[in-house]
Protein backbone atom coordinates (compact mmCIF):
# COMPACT_ATOMS: atom_id res chain seq x y z
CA UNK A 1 -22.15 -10.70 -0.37
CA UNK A 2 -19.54 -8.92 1.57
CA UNK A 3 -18.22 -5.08 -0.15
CA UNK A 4 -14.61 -5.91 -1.61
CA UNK A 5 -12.24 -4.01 0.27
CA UNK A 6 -9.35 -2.42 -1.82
CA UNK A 7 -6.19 -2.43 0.11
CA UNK A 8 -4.15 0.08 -2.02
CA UNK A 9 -5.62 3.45 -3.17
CA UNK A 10 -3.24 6.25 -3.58
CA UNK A 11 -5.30 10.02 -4.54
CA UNK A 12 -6.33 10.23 -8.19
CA UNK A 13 -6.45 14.24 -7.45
CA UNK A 14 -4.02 17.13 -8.04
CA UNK A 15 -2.97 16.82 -4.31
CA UNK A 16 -0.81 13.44 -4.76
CA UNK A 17 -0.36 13.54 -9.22
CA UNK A 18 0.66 17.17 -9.27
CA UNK A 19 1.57 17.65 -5.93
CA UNK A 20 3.77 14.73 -4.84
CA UNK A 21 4.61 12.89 -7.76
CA UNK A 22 5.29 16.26 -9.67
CA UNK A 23 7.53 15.81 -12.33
CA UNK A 24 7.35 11.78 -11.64
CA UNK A 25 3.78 12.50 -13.25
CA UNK A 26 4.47 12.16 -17.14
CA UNK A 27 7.25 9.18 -16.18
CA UNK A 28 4.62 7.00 -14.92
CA UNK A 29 2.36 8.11 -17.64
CA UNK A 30 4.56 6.50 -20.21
CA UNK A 31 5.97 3.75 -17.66
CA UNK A 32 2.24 2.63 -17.73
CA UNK A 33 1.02 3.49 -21.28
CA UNK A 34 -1.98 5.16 -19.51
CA UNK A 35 -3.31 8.83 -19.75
CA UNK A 36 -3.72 8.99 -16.10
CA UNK A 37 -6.12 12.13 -15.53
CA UNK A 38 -6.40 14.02 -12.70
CA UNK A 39 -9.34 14.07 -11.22
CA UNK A 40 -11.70 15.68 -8.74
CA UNK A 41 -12.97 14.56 -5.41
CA UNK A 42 -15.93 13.63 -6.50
CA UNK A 43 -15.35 11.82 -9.78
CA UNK A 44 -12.62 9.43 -6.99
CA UNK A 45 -15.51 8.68 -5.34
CA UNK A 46 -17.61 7.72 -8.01
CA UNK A 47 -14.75 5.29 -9.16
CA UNK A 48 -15.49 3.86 -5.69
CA UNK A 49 -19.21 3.63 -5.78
CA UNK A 50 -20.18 0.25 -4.55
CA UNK A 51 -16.74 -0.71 -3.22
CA UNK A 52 -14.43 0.28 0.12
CA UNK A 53 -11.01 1.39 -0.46
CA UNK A 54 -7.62 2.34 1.69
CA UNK A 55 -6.72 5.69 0.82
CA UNK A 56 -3.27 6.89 1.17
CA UNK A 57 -1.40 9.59 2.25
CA UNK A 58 2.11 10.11 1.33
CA UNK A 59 5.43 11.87 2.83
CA UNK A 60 8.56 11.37 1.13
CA UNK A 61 9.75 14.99 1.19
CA UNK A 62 13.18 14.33 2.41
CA UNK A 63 13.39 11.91 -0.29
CA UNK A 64 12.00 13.64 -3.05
CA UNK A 65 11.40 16.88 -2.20
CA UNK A 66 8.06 17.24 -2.89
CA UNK A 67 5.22 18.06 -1.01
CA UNK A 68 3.36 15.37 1.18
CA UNK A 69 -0.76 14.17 0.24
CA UNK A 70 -1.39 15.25 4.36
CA UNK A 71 -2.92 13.03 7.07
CA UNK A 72 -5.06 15.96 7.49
CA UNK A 73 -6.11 15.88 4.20
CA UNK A 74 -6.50 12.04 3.81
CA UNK A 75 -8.82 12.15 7.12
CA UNK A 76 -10.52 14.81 5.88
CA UNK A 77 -11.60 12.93 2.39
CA UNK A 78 -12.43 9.90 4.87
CA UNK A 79 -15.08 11.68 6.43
CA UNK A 80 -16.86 13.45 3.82
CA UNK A 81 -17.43 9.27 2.09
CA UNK A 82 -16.76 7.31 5.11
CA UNK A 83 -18.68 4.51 3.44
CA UNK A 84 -16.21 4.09 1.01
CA UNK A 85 -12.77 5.57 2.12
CA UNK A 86 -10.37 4.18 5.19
CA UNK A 87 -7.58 6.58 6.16
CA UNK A 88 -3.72 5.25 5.91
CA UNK A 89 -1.70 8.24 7.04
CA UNK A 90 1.80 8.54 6.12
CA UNK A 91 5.32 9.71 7.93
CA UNK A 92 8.65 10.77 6.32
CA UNK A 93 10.94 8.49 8.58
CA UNK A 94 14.01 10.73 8.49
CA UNK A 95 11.81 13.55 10.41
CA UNK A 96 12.98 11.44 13.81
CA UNK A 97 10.87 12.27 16.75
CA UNK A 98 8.36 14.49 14.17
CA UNK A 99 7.47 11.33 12.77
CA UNK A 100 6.78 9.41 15.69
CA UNK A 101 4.90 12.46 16.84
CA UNK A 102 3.06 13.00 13.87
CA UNK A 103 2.36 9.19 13.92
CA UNK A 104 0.70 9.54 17.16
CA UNK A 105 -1.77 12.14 16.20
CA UNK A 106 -2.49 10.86 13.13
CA UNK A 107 -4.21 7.57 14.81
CA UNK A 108 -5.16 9.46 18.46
CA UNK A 109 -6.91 12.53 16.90
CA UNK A 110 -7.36 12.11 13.37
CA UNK A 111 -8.44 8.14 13.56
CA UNK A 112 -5.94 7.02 10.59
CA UNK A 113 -6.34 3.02 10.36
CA UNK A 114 -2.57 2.70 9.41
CA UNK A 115 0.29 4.11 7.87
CA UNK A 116 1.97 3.42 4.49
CA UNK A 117 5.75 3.73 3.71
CA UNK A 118 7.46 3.11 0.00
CA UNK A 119 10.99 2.99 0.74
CA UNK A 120 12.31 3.97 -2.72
CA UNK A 121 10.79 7.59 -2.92
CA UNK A 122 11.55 8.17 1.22
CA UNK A 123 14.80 6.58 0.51
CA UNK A 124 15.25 4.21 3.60
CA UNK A 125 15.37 0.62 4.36
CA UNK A 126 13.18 -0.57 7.34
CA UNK A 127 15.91 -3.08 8.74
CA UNK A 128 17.79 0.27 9.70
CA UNK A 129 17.67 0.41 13.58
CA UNK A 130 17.27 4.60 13.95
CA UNK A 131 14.21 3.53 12.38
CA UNK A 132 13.18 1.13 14.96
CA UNK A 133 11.33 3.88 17.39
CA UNK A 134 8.96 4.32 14.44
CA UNK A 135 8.06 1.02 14.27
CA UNK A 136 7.62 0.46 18.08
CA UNK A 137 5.59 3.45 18.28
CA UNK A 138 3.31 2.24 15.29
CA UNK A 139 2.93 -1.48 16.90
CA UNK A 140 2.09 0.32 20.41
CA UNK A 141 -0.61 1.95 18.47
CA UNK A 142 -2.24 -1.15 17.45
CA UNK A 143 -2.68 -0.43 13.75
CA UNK A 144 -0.64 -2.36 10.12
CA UNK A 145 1.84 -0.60 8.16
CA UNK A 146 1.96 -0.75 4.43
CA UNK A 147 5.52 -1.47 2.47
CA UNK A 148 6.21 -1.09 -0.99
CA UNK A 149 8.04 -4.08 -2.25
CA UNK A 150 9.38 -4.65 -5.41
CA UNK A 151 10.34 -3.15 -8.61
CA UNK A 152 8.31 0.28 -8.86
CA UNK A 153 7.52 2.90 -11.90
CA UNK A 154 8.97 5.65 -9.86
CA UNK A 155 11.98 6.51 -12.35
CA UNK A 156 11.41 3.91 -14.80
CA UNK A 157 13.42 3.65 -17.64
CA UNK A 158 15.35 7.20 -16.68
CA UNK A 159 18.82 7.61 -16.58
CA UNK A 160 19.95 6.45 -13.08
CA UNK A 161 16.44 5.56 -12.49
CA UNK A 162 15.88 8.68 -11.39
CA UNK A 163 17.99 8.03 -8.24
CA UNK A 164 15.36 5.51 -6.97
CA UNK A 165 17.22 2.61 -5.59
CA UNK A 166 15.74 -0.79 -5.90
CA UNK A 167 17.19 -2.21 -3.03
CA UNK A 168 15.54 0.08 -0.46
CA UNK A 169 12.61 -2.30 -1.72
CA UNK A 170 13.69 -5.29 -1.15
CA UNK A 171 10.87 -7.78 0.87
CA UNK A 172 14.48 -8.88 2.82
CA UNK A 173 14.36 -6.03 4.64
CA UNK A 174 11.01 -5.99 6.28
CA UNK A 175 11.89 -9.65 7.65
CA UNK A 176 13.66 -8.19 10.45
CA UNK A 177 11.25 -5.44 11.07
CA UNK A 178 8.53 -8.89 11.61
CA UNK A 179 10.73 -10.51 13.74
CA UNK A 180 11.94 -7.57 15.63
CA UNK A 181 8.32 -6.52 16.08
CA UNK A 182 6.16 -9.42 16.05
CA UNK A 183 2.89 -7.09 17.22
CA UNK A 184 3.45 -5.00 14.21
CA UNK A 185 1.25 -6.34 11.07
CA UNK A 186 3.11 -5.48 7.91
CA UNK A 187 1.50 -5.52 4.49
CA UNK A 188 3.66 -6.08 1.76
CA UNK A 189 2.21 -4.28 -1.18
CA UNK A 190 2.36 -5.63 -5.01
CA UNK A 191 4.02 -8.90 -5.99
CA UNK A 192 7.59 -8.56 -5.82
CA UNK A 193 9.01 -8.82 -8.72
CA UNK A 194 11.86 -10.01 -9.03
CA UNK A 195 11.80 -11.50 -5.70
CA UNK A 196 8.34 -12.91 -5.38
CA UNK A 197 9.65 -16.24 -4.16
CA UNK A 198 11.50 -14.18 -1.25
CA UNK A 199 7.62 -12.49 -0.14
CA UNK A 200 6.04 -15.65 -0.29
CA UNK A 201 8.85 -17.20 2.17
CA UNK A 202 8.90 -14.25 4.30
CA UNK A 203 4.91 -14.19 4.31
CA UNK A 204 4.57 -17.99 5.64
CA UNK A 205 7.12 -17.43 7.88
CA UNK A 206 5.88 -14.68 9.69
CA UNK A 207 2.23 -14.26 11.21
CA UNK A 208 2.69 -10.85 11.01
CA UNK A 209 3.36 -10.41 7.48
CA UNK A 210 0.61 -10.26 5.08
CA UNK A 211 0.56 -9.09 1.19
CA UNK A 212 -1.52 -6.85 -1.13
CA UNK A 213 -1.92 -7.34 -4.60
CA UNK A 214 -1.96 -4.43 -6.08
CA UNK A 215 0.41 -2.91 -8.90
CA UNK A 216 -0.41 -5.39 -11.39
CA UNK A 217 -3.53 -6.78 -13.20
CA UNK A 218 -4.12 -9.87 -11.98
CA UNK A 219 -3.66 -10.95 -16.04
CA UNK A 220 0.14 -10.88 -15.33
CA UNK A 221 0.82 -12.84 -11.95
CA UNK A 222 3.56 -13.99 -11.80
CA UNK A 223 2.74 -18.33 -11.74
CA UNK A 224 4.15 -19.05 -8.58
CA UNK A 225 2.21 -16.30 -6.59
CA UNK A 226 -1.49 -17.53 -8.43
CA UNK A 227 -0.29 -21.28 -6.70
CA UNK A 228 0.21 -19.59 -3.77
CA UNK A 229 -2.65 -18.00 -3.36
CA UNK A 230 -4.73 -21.04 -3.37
CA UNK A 231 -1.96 -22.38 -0.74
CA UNK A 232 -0.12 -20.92 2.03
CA UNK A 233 -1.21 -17.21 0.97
CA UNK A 234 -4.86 -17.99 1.06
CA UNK A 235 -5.19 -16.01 4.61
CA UNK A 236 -2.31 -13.65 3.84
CA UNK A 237 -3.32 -11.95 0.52
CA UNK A 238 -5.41 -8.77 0.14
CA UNK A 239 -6.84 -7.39 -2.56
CA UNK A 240 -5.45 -4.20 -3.75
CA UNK A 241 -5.51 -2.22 -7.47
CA UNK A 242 -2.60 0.86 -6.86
CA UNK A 243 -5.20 3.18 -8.26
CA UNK A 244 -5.19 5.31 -10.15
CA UNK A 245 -2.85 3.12 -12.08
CA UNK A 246 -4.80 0.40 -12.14
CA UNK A 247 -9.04 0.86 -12.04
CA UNK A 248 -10.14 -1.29 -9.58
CA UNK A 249 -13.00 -2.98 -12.18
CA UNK A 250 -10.60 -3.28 -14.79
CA UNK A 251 -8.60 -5.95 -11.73
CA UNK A 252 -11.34 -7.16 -10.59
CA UNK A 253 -12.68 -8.59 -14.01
CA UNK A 254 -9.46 -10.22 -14.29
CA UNK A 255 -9.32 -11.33 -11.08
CA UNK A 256 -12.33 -13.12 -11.98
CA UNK A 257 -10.18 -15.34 -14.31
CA UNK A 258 -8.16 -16.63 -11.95
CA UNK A 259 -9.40 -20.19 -10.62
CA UNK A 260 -9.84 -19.98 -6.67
CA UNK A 261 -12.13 -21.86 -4.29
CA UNK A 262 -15.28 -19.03 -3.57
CA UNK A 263 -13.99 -19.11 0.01
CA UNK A 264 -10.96 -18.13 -1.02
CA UNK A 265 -11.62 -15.59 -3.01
CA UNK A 266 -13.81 -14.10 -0.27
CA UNK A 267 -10.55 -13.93 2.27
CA UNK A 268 -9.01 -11.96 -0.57
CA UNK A 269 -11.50 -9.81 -1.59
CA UNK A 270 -12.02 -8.66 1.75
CA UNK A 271 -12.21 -10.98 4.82
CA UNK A 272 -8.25 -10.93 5.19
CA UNK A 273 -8.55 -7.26 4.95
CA UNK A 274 -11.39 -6.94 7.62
CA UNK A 275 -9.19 -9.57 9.71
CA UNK A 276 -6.24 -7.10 9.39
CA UNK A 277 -8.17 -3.48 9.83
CA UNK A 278 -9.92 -4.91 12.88
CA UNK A 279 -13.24 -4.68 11.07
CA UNK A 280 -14.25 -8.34 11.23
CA UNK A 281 -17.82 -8.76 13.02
CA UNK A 282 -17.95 -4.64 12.92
């Protein structure tokens, strides 16, 4: 049996809780209804044991003003548990030609597998053409992007949200990023509520689009992305927890529940993953 490959792992340490989330921290907390510790290095990787996971980094200073999880740093956890960690590096799209830059080195010198963008914290929507350089850059470097789609916790239930915008989120938006850049694999992270049915078009429209499902137990699916999976999504779905918000035995267990064909579940688990990451046959 193949090692399940988690799609969607953001830093359970002080780096990304403390660091970039900041005062977003005890929000989520209650958004949640989890304690959400932080943890060490060490204890992350011990949630891990036995599985491989995407691990994040995250830039969405210009949006947020906090302080970015680094590429540097991200790479740097990759190689100390290489067995179980994959670097994603991330890029704060208004830095212009810094981003496309940092982009460059992230993949050439620091060997980051992909990137990963939530446009409600960096503020942006990735049908904007001054962000089209990014994305050609990205494609000509031969490795996915990861988009936040969908409602998210950031600002949930504040005043004003926060100042998070939900449309920025929006799965509409990354349609004309596929079909402007059809070299460019896009994973679209978390169902999208509440415009699932939107994904799911977008997803077997375009061969370049693919989803994650992390962000909510599998318990609470929304019905018409469970039929899909079976269906059209089958080769398009990854699976993915949002740890630490969700442990990834706690989905797993649930995912368990769900009544899917073993070969299907396989793609999910990690075959479509491998398929995407370039890892298939490695």
């Amino acid at each position: 049996m193949a090692t399940p490959l988690d799609f969607h792992v953001h830093p359970s340490t002080s780096e990304y809780l403390e660091g970039s989330l900041g005062p977003y921290l005890e929000q989520l907390r209650h958004h949640f209804r989890l304690p959400i510790p932080i943890r060490t290095l060490e204890e992350m990787a011990a949630d891990f044991e036995g599985l491989r996971a995407v691990l994040l980094a995250w830039d969405a200073e210009t949006g947020t003003g906090r302080p970015p999880v680094t590429n540097d740093w991200v790479a740097d956890v990759c190689r100390r548990w290489p067995d179980r960690f994959i670097p994603f590096a991330s890029v704060d799209p208004w830095k212009g030609e810094r981003a496309i830059a940092e982009a460059r080195r992230a993949v050439r010198e620091l060997g980051m597998r992909g990137f990963k963008f939530q446009q409600a914290a960096m503020a942006f929507r990735p049908s904007d053409e001054r962000f089209f350089p990014l994305w050609e850059e990205i494609a000509g470097l031969g490795v996915p992007c990861l988009f936040h789609v969908g409602t998210t916790g950031l600002g949930a239930g504040l005043p004003g949200g926060g100042g998070i915008q939900l449309d920025y989120v929006r799965p509409i938006h990354l349609d004309a990023v596929a079909a402007a850049f059809p070299n460019l694999t896009l994973v679209c992270a978390h169902p999208a509520y509440p415009w699932q049915q939107e994904m799911i078009a977008i997803a077997n429209h375009k061969a370049n689009v693919y989803v994650d499902l992390s962000g909510w137990a599998p318990r609470y699916f929304p019905p018409e992305l469970v039929r899909e999976l079976s269906r059209g999504l089958q080769d398009k779905a990854l699976f993915g927890t949002d740890y630490p918000f969700i442990e990834p035995r706690r989905w797993l267990r649930e995912f368990e529940q769900i009544e899917l064909r073993d070969e299907v579940r396989d793609k999910i688990l990690w075959g479509n993953a491998e398929r995407v990451l370039g890892l298939a046959g490695c």
